[in-house]
C-alpha atoms as a PDB file:
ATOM      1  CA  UNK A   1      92.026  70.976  49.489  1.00  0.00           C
ATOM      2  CA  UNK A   2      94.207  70.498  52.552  1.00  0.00           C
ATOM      3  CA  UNK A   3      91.473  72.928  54.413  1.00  0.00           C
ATOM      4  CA  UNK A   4      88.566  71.267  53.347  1.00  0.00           C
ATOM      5  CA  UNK A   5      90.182  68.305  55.007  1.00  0.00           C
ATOM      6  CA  UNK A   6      90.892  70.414  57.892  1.00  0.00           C
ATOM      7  CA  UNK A   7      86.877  71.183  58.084  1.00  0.00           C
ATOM      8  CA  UNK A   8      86.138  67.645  57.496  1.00  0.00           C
ATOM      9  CA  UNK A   9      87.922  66.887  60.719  1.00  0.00           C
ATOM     10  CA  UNK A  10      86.585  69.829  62.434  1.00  0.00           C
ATOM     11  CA  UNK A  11      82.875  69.063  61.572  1.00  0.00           C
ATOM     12  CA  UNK A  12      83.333  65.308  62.945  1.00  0.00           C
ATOM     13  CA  UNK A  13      84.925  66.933  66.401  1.00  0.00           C
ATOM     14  CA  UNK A  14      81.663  69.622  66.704  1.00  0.00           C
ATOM     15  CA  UNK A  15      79.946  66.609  66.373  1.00  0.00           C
ATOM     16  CA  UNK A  16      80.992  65.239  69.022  1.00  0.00           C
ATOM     17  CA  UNK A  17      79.845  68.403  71.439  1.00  0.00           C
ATOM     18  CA  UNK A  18      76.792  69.175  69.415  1.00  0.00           C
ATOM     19  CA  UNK A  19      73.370  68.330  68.007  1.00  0.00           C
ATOM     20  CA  UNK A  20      73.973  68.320  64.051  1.00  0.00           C
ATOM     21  CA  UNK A  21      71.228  70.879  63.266  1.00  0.00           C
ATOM     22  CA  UNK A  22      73.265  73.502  65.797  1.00  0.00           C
ATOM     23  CA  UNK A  23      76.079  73.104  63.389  1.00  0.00           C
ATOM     24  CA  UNK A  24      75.908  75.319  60.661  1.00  0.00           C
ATOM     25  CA  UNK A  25      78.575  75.258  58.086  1.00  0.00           C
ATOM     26  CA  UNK A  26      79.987  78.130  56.165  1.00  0.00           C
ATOM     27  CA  UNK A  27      76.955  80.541  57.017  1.00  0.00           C
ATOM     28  CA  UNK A  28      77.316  83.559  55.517  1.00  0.00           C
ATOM     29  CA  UNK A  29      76.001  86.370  57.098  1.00  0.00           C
ATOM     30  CA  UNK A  30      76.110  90.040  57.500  1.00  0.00           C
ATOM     31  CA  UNK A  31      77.058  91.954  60.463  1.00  0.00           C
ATOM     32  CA  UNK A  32      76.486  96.301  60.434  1.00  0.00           C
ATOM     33  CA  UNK A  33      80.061  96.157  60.287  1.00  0.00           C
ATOM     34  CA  UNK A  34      80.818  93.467  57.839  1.00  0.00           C
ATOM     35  CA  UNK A  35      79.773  90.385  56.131  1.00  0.00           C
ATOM     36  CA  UNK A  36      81.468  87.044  57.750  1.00  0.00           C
ATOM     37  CA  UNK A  37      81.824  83.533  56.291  1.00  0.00           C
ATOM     38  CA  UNK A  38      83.426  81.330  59.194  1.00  0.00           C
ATOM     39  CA  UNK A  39      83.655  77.378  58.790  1.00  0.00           C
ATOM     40  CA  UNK A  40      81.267  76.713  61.377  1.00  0.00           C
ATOM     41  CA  UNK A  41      78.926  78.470  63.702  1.00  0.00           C
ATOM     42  CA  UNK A  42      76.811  76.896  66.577  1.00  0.00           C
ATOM     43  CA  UNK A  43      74.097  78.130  67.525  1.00  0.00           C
ATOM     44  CA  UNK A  44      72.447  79.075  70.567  1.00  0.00           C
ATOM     45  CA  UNK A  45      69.652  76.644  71.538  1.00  0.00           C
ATOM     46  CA  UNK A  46      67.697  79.718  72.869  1.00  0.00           C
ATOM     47  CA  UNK A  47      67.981  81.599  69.590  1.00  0.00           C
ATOM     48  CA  UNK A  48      69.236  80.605  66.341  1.00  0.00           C
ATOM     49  CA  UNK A  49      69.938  83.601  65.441  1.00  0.00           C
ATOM     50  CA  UNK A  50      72.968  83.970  67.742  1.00  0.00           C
ATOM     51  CA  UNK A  51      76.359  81.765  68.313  1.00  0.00           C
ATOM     52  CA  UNK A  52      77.770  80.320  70.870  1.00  0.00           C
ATOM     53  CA  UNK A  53      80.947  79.114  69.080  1.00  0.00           C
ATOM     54  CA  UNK A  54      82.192  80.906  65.909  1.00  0.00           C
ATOM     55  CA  UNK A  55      85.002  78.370  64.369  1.00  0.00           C
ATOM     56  CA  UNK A  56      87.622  78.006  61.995  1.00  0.00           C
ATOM     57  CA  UNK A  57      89.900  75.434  61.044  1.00  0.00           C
ATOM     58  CA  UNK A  58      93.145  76.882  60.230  1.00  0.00           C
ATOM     59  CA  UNK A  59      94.414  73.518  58.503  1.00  0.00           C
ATOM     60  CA  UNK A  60      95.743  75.699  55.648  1.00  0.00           C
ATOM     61  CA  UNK A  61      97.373  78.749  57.170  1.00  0.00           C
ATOM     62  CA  UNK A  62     100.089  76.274  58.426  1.00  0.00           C
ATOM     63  CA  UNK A  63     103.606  77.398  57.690  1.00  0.00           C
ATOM     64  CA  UNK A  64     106.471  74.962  57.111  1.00  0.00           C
ATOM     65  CA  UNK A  65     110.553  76.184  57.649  1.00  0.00           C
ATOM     66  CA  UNK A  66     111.844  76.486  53.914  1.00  0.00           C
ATOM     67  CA  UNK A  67     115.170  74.438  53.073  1.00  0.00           C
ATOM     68  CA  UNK A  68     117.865  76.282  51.628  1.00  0.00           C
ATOM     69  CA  UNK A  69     116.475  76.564  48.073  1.00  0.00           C
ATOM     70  CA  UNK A  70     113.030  77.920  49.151  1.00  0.00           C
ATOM     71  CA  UNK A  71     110.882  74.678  49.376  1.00  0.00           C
ATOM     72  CA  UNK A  72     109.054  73.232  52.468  1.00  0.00           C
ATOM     73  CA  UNK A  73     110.513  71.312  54.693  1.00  0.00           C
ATOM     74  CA  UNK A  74     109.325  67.467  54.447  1.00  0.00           C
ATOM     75  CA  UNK A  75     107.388  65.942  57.186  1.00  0.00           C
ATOM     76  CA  UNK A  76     110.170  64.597  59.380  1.00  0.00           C
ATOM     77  CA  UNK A  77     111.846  67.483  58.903  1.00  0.00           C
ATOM     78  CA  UNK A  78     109.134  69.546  60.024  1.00  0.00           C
ATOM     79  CA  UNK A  79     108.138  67.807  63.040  1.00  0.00           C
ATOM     80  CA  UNK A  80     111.775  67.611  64.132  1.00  0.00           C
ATOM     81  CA  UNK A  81     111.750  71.495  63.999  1.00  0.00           C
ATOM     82  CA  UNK A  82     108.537  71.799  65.970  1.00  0.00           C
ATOM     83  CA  UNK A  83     110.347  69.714  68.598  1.00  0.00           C
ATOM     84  CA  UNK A  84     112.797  72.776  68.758  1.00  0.00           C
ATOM     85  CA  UNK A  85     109.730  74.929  70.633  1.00  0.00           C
ATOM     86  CA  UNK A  86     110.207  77.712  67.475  1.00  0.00           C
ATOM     87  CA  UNK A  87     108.427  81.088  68.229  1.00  0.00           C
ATOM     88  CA  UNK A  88     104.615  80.764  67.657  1.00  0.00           C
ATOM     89  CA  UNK A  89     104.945  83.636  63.886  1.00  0.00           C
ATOM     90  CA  UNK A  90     107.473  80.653  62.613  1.00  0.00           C
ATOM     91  CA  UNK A  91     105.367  78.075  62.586  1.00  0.00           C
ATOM     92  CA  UNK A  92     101.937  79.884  61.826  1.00  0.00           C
ATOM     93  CA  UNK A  93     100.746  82.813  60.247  1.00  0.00           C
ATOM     94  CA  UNK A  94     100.017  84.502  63.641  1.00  0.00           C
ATOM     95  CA  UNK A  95      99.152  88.381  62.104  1.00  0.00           C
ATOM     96  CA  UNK A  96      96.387  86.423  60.046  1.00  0.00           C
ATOM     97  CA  UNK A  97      95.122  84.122  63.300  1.00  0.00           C
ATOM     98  CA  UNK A  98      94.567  87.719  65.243  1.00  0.00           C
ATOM     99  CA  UNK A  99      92.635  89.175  61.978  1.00  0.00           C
ATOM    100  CA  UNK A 100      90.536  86.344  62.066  1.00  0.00           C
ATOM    101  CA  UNK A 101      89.909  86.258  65.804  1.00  0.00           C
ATOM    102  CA  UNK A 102      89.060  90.582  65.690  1.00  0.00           C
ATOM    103  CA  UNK A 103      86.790  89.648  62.851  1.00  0.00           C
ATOM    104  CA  UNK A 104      84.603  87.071  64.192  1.00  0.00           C
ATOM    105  CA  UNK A 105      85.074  87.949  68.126  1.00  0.00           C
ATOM    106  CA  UNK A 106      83.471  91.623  66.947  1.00  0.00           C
ATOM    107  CA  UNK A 107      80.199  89.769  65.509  1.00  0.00           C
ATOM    108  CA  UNK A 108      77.228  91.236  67.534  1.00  0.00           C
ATOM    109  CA  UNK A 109      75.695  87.503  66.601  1.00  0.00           C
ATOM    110  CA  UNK A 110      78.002  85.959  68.937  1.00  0.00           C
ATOM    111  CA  UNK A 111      76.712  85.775  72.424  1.00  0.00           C
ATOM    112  CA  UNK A 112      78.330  87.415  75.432  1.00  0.00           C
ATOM    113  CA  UNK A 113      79.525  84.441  76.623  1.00  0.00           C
ATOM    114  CA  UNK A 114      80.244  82.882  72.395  1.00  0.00           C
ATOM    115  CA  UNK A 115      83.982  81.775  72.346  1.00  0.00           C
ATOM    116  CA  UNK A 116      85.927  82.424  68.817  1.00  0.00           C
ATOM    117  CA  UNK A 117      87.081  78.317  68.660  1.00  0.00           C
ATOM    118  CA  UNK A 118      90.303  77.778  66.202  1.00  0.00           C
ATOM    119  CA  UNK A 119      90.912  74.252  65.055  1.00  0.00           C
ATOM    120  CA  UNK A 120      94.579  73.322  64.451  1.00  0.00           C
ATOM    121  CA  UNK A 121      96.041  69.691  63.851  1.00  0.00           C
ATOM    122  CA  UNK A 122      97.981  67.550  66.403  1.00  0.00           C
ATOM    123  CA  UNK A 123     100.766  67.863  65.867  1.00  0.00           C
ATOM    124  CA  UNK A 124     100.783  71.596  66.274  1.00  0.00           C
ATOM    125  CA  UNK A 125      99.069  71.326  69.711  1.00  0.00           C
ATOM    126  CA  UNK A 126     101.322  68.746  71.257  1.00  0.00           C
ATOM    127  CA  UNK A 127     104.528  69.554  69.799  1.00  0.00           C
ATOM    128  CA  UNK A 128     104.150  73.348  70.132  1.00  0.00           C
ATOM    129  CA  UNK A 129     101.802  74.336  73.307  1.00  0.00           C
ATOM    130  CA  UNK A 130     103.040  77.798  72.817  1.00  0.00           C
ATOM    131  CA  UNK A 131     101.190  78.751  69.873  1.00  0.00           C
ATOM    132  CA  UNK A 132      97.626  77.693  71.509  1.00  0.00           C
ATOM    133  CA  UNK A 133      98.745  79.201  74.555  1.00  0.00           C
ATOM    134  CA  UNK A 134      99.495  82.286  72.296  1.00  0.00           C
ATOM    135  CA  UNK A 135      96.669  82.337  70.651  1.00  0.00           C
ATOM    136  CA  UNK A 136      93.961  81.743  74.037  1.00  0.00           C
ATOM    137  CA  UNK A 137      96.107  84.468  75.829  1.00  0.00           C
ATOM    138  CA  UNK A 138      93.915  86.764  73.751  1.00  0.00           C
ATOM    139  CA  UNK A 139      90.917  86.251  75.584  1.00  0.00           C
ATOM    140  CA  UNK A 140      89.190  88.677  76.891  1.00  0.00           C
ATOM    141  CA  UNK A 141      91.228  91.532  75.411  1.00  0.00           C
ATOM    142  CA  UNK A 142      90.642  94.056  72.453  1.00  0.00           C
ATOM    143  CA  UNK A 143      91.708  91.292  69.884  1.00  0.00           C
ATOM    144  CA  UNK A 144      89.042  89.386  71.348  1.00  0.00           C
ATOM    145  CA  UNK A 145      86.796  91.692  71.952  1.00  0.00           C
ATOM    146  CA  UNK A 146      86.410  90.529  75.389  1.00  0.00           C
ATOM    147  CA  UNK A 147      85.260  86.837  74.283  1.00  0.00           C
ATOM    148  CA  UNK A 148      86.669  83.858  75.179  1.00  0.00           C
ATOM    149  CA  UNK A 149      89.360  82.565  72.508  1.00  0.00           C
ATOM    150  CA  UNK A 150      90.034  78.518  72.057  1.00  0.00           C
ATOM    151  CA  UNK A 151      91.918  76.324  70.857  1.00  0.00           C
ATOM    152  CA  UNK A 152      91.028  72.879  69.828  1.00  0.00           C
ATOM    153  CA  UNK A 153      92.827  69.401  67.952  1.00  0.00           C
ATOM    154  CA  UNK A 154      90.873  68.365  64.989  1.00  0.00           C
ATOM    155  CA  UNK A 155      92.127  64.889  66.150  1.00  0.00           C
ATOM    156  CA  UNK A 156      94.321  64.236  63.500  1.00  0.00           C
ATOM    157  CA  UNK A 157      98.050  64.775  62.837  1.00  0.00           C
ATOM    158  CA  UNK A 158      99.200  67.369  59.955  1.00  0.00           C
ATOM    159  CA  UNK A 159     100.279  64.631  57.583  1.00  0.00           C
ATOM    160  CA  UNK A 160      97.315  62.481  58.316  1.00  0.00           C
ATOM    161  CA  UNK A 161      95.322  65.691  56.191  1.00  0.00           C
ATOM    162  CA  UNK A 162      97.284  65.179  53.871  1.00  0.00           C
ATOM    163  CA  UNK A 163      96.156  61.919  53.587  1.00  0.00           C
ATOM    164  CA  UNK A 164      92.984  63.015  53.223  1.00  0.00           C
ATOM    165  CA  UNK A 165      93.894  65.365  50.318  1.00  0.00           C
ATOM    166  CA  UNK A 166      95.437  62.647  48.359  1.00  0.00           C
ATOM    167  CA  UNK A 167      92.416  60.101  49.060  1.00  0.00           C
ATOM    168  CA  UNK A 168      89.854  63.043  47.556  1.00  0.00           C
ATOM    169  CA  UNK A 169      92.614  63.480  44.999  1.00  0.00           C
ATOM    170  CA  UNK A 170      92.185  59.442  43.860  1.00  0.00           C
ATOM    171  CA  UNK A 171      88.619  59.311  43.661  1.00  0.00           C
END
């Protein structure tokens, strides 16, 4: 549930650089190589049949420190952490973020000039500019695929999805 917040929050961003109908959500669609199923695509408003942006929001990859007995760290414990500048792999699942860069950055759908666009929450871009700088420093190489890799805020802090969980949760 936390990532279908996540692509809530991404959706209402893409809005804001998009036309709705450009926005396609979930698409599933097959490649030669392999059949894909990112959050969102936009698409090319010279042919729908390509992308300019293929994008994920990677709400629920996030990794919290454990405690002691195995459990995640709480919030404020968490954020005090990611005030300690940790190593990018500690606070995300970075082996998974290249798979799913290689996977969509190798889509012949996505145009020469597409960027593979990764959502992540606030907190994780202002309190730890070394994992988006991580994770764009793979543009243009074989991870890539020579396309442009981004990173964006869905606007909204980690504990704020949350939020959103528990609200879907009460209705």
């Amino acid at each position: 549930m936390k990532g279908d917040a996540g692509e809530g929050r991404t959706y209402v961003d893409l809005l804001g650089h998009y036309d709705r109908e450009r926005i396609l959500h979930q698409p599933r669609f097959k490649d030669v190589d392999s059949i894909r199923v990112p959050d969102f695509v936009v698409t090319s408003a010279q042919n729908p049949d390509k992308f300019i942006e293929i994008v994920d929001a990677k709400a629920w990859s996030l990794t919290r420190q454990r405690d002691a007995q195995g459990k995640p760290l709480n919030y404020e414990d968490f954020f005090s952490y990611l005030l300690e500048r940790p190593d990018p792999r500690s606070v995300l699942n970075m082996h998974e973020m290249q798979r799913v860069v290689e996977k969509y950055a190798s889509s012949p759908r996505l145009e020469i000039k597409g960027k593979v666009v990764l959502y992540l929450p606030e907190d994780i871009i202002r309190y730890t500019p070394q994992v988006p700088r991580q994770i764009q420093n793979w543009s243009g190489t074989d991870i890539a695929h020579g396309k442009v890799v981004e990173v964006r805020s869905m606007g909204v802090w980690n504990d704020e999805l949350w939020d959103d969980v528990r609200t879907r949760l009460e209705r």
